[in-house]
Protein backbone atom coordinates (compact mmCIF):
# COMPACT_ATOMS: atom_id res chain seq x y z
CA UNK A 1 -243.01 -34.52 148.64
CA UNK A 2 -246.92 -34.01 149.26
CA UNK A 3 -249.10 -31.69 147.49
CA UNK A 4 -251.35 -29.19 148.98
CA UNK A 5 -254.36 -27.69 146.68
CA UNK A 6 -256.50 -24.79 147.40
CA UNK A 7 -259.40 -22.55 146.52
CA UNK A 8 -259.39 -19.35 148.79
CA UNK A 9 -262.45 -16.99 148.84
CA UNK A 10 -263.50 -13.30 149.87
CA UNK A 11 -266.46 -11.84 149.42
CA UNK A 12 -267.30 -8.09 150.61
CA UNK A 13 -271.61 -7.36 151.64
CA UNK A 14 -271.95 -4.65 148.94
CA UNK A 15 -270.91 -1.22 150.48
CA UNK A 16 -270.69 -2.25 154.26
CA UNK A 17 -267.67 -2.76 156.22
CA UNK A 18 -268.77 -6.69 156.59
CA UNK A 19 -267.21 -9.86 154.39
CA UNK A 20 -266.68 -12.76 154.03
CA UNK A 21 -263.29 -15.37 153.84
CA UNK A 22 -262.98 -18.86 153.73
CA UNK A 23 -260.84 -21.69 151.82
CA UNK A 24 -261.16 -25.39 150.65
CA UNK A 25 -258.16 -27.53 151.01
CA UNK A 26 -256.99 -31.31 149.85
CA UNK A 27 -253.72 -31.82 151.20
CA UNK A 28 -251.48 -35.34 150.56
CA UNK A 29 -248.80 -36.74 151.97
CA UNK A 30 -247.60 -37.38 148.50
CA UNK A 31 -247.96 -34.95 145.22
CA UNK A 32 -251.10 -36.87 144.00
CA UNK A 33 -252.19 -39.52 146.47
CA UNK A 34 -252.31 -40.52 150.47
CA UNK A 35 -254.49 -38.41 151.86
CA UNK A 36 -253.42 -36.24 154.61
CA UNK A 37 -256.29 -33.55 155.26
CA UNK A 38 -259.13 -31.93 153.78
CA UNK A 39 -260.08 -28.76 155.39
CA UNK A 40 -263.25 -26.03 155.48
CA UNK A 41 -263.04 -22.85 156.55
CA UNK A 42 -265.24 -19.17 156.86
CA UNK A 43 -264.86 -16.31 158.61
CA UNK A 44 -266.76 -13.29 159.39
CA UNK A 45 -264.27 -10.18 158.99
CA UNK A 46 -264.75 -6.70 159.82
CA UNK A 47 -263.02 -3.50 158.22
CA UNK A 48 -262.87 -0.11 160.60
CA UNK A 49 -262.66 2.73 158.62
CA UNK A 50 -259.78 4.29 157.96
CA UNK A 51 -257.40 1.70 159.11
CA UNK A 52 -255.44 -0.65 157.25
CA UNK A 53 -256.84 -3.82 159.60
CA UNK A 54 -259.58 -6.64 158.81
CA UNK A 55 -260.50 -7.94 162.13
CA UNK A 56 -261.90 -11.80 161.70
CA UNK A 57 -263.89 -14.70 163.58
CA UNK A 58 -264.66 -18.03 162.18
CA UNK A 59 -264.89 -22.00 161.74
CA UNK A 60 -262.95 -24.48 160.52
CA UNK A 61 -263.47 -28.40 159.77
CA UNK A 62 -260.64 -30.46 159.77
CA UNK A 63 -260.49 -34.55 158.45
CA UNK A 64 -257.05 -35.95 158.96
CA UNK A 65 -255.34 -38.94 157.88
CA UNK A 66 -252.75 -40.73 158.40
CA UNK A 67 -249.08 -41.28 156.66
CA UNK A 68 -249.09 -44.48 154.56
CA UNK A 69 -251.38 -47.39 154.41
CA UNK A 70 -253.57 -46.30 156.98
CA UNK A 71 -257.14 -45.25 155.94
CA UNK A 72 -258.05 -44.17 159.75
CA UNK A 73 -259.20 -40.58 159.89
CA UNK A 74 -260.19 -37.93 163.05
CA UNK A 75 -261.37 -34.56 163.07
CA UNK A 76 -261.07 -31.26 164.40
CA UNK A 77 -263.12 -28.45 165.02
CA UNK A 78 -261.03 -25.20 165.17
CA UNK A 79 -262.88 -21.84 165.67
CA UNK A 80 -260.20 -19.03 165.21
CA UNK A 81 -259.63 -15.27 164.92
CA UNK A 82 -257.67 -13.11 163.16
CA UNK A 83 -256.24 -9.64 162.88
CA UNK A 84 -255.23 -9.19 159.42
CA UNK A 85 -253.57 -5.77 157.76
CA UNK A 86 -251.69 -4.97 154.55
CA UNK A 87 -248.68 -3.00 153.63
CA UNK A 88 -247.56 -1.65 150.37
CA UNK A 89 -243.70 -0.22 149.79
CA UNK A 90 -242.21 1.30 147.08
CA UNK A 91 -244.10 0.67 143.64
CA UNK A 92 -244.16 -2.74 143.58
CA UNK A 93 -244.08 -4.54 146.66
CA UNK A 94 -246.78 -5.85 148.90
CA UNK A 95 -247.17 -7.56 152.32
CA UNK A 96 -249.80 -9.40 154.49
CA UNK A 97 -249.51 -9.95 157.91
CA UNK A 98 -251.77 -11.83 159.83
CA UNK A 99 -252.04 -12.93 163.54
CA UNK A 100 -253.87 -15.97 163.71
CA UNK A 101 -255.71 -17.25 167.47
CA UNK A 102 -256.78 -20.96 167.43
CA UNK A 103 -258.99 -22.90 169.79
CA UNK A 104 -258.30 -26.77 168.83
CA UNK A 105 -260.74 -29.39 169.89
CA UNK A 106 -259.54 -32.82 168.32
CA UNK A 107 -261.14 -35.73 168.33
CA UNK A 108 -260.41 -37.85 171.61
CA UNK A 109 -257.67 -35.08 172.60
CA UNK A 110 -257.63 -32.38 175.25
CA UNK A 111 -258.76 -29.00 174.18
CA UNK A 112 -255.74 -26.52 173.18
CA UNK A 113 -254.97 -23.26 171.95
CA UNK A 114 -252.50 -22.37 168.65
CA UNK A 115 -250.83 -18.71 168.10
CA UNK A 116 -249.58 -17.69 164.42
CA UNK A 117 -247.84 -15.06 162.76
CA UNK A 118 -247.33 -14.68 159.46
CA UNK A 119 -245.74 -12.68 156.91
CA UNK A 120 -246.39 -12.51 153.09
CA UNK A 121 -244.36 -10.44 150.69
CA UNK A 122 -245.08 -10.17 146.66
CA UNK A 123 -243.31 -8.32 144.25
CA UNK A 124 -244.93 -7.67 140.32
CA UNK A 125 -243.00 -7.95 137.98
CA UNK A 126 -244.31 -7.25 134.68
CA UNK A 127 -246.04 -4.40 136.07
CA UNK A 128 -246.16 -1.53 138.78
CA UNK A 129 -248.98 -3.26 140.78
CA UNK A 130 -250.84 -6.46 140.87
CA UNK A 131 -253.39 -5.49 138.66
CA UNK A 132 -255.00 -8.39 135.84
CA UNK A 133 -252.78 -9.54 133.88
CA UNK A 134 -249.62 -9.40 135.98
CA UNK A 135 -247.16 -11.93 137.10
CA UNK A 136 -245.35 -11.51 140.81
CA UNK A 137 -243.40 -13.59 143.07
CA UNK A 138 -244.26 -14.26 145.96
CA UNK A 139 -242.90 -15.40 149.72
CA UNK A 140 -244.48 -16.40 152.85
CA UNK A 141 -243.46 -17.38 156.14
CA UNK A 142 -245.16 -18.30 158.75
CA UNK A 143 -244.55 -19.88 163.14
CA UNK A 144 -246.68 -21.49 165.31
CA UNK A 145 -246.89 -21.85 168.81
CA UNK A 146 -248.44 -23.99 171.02
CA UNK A 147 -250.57 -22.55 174.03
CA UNK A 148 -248.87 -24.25 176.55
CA UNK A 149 -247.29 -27.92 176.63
CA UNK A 150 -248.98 -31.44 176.60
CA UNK A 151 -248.48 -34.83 176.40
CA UNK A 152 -248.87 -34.60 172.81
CA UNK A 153 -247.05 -31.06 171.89
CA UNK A 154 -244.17 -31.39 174.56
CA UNK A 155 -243.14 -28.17 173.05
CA UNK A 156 -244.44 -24.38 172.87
CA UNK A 157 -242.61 -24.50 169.04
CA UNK A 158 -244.94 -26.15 166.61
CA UNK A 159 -243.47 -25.62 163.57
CA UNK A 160 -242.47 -22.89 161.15
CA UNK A 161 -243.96 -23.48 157.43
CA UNK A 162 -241.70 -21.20 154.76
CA UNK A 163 -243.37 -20.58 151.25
CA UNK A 164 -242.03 -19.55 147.66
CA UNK A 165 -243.60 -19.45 144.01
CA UNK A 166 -245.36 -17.67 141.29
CA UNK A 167 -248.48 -16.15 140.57
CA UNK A 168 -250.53 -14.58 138.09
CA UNK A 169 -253.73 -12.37 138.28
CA UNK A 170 -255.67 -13.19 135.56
CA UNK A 171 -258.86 -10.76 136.03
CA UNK A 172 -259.70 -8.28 139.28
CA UNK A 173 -261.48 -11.26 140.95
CA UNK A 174 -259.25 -14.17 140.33
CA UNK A 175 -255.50 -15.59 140.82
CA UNK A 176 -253.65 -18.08 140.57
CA UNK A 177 -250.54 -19.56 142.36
CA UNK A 178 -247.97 -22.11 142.17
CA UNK A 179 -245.35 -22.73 144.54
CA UNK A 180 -243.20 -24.91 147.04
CA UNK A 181 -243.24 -25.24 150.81
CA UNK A 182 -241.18 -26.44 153.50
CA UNK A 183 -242.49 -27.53 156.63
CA UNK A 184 -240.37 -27.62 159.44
CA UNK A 185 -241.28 -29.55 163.31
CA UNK A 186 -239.32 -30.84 166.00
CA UNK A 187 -239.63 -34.14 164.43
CA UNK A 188 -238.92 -33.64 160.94
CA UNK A 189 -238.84 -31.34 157.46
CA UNK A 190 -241.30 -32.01 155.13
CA UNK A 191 -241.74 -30.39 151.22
CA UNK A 192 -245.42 -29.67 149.84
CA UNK A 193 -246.17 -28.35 146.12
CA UNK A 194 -248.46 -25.80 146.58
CA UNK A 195 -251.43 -25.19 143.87
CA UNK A 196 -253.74 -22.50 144.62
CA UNK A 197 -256.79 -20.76 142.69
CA UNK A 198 -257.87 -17.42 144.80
CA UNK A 199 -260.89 -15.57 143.79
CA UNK A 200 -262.39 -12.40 145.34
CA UNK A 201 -266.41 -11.12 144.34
């Protein structure tokens, strides 16, 4: 099982429609060693009023390893856009969806293109909302496809990654989650602890 921890970021500018998201990420092949990737990542979002949508374009820096004994590492740069929106039902339950475009320029690869959906669902649970001091579950899942096929992604499936856990709001501006993942290729299915600390200013 590998281990994937996170610190995920947004920032509004004051009053205006205009903010800011990004993450950090260290992500092993196992729960606390062999390095697998370390990621950075911003994004410019917009908000049009009166809609539930955050329209997004941004950067991300990828350093990948590889599986075992092997210290060799490449990069990636990925610029990307999203369309993001949010949903809430009933009293307690909230989702996230967000459609993810990705333009993938690896190091001594061809350029290629990534499409993602995904879908996140919480639920509180000692309390009507996700407000500070509330605990919720919480499930995500999420597909990939490739842009078209290559020598090295034969297929238009990528992979599907499905998330569950825990988390708990400790103030308006930051959160905390725990959970497990299960990443799923052509090739193989792979488990990932996932630690997260989310803050929002």
């Amino acid at each position: 099982m590998g281990a994937w921890y996170g610190y995920f970021f947004t920032t509004n500018f004051k009053d205006s429609q205009f903010g800011l998201m990004g993450d950090v990420q260290l992500r092993n092949f196992e729960v606390a060693g062999d390095f697998q990737q370390s990621i950075l990542r911003a994004g410019l979002f917009y908000k049009p009023k009166d809609t539930p949508l955050k329209l997004l374009a941004g950067y991300s820096y990828f350093t990948s390893g590889f599986f075992g004994e092997n210290e060799e590492t490449f990069y990636e740069h990925r610029p990307y856009q999203d369309v993001i929106w949010n949903q809430k039902m009933a009293s307690r339950l909230y989702f996230l969806h967000r459609i993810r475009f990705e333009e993938r320029i690896i190091e001594n690869q061809d350029f290629r293109m990534r499409y993602r959906y995904m879908l996140n669902a919480k639920i509180a649970l000692n309390a009507k909302e996700i407000a500070p001091k509330t605990f919720y579950l919480w499930t995500v899942g999420e597909v990939f496809i490739n842009g078209k096929k290559t020598a090295v992604t034969p297929n238009l499936f990528d992979r599907l990654w499905f998330f569950g856990g825990t988390g708990y709001k400790f103030t308006p501006g930051i959160t905390t989650e725990l959970g497990y993942m299960r990443e799923i290729t052509n090739t193989q299915t792979k488990g990932q602890l996932i630690v997260s600390l989310i803050q929002t200013f």
